[in-house]
PDB file of N, CA and C in Angstrom:
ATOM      1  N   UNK A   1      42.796  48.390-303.127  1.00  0.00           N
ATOM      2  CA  UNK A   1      42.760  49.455-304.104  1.00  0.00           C
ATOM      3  C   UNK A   1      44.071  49.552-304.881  1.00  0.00           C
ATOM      4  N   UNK A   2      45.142  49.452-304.213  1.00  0.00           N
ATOM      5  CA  UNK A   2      46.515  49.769-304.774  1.00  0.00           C
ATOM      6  C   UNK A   2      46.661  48.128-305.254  1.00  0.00           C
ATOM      7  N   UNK A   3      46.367  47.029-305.086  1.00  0.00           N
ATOM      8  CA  UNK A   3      46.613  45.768-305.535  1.00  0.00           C
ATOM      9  C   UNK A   3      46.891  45.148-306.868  1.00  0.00           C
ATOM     10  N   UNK A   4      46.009  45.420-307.397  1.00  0.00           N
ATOM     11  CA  UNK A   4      45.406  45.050-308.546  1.00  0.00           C
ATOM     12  C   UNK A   4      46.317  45.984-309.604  1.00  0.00           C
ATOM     13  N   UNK A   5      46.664  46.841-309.493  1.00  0.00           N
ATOM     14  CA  UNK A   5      47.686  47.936-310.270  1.00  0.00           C
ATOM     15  C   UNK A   5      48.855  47.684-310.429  1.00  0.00           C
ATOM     16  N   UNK A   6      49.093  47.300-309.414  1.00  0.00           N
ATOM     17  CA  UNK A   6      50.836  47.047-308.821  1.00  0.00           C
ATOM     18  C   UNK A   6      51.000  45.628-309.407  1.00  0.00           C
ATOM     19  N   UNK A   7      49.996  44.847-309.130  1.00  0.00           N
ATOM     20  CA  UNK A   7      49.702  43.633-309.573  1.00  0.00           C
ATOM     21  C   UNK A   7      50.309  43.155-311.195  1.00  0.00           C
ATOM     22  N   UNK A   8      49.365  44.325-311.802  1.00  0.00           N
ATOM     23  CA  UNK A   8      49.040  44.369-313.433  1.00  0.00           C
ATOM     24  C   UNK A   8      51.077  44.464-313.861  1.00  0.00           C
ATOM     25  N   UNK A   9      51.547  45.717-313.320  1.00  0.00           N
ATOM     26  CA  UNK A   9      52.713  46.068-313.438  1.00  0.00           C
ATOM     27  C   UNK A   9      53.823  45.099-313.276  1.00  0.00           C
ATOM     28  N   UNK A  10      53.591  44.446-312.456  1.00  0.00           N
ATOM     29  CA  UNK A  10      54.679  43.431-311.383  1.00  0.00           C
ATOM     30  C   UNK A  10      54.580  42.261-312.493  1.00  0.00           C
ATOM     31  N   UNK A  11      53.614  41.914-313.108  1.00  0.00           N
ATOM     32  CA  UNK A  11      53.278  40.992-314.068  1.00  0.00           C
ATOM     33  C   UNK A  11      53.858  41.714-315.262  1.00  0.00           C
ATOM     34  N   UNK A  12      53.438  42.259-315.891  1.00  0.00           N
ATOM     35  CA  UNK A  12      54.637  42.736-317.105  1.00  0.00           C
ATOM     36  C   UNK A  12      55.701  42.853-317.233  1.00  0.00           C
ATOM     37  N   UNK A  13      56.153  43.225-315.759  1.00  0.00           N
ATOM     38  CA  UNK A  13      57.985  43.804-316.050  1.00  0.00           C
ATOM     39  C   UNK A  13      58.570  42.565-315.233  1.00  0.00           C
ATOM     40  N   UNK A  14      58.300  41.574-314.825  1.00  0.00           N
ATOM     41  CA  UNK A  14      58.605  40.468-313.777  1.00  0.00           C
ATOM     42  C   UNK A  14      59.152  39.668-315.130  1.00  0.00           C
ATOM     43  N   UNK A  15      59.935  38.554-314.664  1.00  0.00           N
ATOM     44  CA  UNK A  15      59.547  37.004-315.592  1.00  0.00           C
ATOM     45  C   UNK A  15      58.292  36.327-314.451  1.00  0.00           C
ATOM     46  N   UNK A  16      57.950  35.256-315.257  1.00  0.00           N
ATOM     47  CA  UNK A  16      56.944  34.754-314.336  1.00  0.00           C
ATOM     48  C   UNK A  16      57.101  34.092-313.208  1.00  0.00           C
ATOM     49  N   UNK A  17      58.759  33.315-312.954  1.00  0.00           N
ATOM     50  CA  UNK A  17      58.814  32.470-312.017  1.00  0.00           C
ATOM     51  C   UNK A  17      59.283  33.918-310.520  1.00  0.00           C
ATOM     52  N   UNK A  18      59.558  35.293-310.859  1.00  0.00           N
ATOM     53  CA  UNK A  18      59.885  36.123-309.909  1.00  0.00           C
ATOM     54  C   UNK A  18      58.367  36.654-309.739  1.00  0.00           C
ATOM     55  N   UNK A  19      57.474  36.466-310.444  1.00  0.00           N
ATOM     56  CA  UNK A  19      56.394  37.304-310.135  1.00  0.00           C
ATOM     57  C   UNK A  19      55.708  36.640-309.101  1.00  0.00           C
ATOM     58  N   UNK A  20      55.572  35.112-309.479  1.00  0.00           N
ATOM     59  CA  UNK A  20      54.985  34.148-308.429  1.00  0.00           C
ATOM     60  C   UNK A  20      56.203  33.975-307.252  1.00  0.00           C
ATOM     61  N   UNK A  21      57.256  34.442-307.303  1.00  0.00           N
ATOM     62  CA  UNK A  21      57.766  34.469-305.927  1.00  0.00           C
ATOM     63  C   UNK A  21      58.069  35.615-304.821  1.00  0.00           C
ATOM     64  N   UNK A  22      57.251  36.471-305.659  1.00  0.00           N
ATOM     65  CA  UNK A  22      57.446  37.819-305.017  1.00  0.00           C
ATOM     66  C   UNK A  22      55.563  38.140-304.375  1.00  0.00           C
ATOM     67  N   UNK A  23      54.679  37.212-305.059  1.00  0.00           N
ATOM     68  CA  UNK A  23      53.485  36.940-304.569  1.00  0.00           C
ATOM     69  C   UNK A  23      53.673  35.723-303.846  1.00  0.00           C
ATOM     70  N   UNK A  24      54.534  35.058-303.635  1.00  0.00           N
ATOM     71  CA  UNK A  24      54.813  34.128-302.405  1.00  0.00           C
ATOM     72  C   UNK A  24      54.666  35.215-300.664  1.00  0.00           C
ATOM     73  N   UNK A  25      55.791  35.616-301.455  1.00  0.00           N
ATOM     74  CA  UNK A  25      56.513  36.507-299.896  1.00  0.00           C
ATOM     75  C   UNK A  25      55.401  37.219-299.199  1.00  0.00           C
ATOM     76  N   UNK A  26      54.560  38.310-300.323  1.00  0.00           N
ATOM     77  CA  UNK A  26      53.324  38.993-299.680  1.00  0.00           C
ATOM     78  C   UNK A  26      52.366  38.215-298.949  1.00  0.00           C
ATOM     79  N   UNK A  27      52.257  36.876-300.016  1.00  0.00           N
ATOM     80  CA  UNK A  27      51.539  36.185-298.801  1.00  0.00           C
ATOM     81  C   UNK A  27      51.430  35.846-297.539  1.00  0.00           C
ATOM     82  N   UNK A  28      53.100  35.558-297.331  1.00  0.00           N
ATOM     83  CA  UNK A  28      53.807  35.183-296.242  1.00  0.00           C
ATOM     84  C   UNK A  28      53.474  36.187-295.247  1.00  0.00           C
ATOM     85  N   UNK A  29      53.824  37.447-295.815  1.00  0.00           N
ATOM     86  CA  UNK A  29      53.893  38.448-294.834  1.00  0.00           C
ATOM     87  C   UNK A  29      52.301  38.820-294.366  1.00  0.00           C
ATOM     88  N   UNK A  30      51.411  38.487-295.260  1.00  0.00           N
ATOM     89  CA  UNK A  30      49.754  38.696-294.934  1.00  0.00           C
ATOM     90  C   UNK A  30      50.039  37.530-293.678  1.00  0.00           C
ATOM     91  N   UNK A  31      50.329  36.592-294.510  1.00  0.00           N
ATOM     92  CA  UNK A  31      49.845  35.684-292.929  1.00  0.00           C
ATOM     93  C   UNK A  31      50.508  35.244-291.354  1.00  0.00           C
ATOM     94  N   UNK A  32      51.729  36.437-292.026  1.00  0.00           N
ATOM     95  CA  UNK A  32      52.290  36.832-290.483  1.00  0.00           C
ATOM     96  C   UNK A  32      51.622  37.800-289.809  1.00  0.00           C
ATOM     97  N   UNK A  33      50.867  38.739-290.070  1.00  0.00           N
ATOM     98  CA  UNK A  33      50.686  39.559-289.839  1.00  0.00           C
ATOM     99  C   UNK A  33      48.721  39.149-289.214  1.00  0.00           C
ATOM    100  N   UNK A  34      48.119  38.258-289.946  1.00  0.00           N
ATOM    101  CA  UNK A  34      47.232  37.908-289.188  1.00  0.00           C
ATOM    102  C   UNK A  34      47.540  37.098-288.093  1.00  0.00           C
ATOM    103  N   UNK A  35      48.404  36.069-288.514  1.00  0.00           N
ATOM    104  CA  UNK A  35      49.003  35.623-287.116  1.00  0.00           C
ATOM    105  C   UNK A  35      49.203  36.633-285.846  1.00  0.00           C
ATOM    106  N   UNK A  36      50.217  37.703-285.806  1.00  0.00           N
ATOM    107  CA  UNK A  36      50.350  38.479-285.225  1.00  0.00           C
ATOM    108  C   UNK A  36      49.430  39.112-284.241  1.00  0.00           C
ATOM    109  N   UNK A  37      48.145  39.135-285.220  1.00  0.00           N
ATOM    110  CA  UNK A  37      46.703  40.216-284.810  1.00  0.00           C
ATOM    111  C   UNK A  37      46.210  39.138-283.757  1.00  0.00           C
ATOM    112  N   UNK A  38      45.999  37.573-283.912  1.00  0.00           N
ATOM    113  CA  UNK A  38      45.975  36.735-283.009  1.00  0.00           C
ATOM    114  C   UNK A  38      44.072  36.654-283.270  1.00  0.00           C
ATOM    115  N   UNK A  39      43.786  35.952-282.507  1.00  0.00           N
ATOM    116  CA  UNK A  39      42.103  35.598-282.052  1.00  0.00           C
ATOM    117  C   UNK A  39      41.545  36.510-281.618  1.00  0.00           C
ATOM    118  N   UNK A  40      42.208  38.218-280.851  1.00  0.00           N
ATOM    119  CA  UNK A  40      41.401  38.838-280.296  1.00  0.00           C
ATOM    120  C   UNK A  40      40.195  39.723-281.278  1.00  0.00           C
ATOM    121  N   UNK A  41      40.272  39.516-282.822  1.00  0.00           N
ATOM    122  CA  UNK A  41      39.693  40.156-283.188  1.00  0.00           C
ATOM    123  C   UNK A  41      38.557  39.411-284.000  1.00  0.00           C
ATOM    124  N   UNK A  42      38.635  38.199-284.002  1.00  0.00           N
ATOM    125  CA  UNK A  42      37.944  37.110-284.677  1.00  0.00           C
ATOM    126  C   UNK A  42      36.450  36.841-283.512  1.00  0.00           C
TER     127      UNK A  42
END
């Protein structure tokens, strides 16, 4: 819900090579964080 907004924003006021590296990191952190959660919920 909040994504796509923040998204829109982060893209306007960013240059492009910080926007795609600041959507690096979130990724990173998504897929630490499923890591984290592990197999018990799969």
């Amino acid at each position: 819900m909040i994504g796509p907004p923040v998204t829109g924003v982060l893209l306007a006021w960013l240059p492009i090579e910080q926007f795609f590296a600041v959507d690096a990191a979130t990724f990173a952190a998504s897929a630490c964080a499923v890591a984290l959660v592990g197999r018990g919920y799969a």
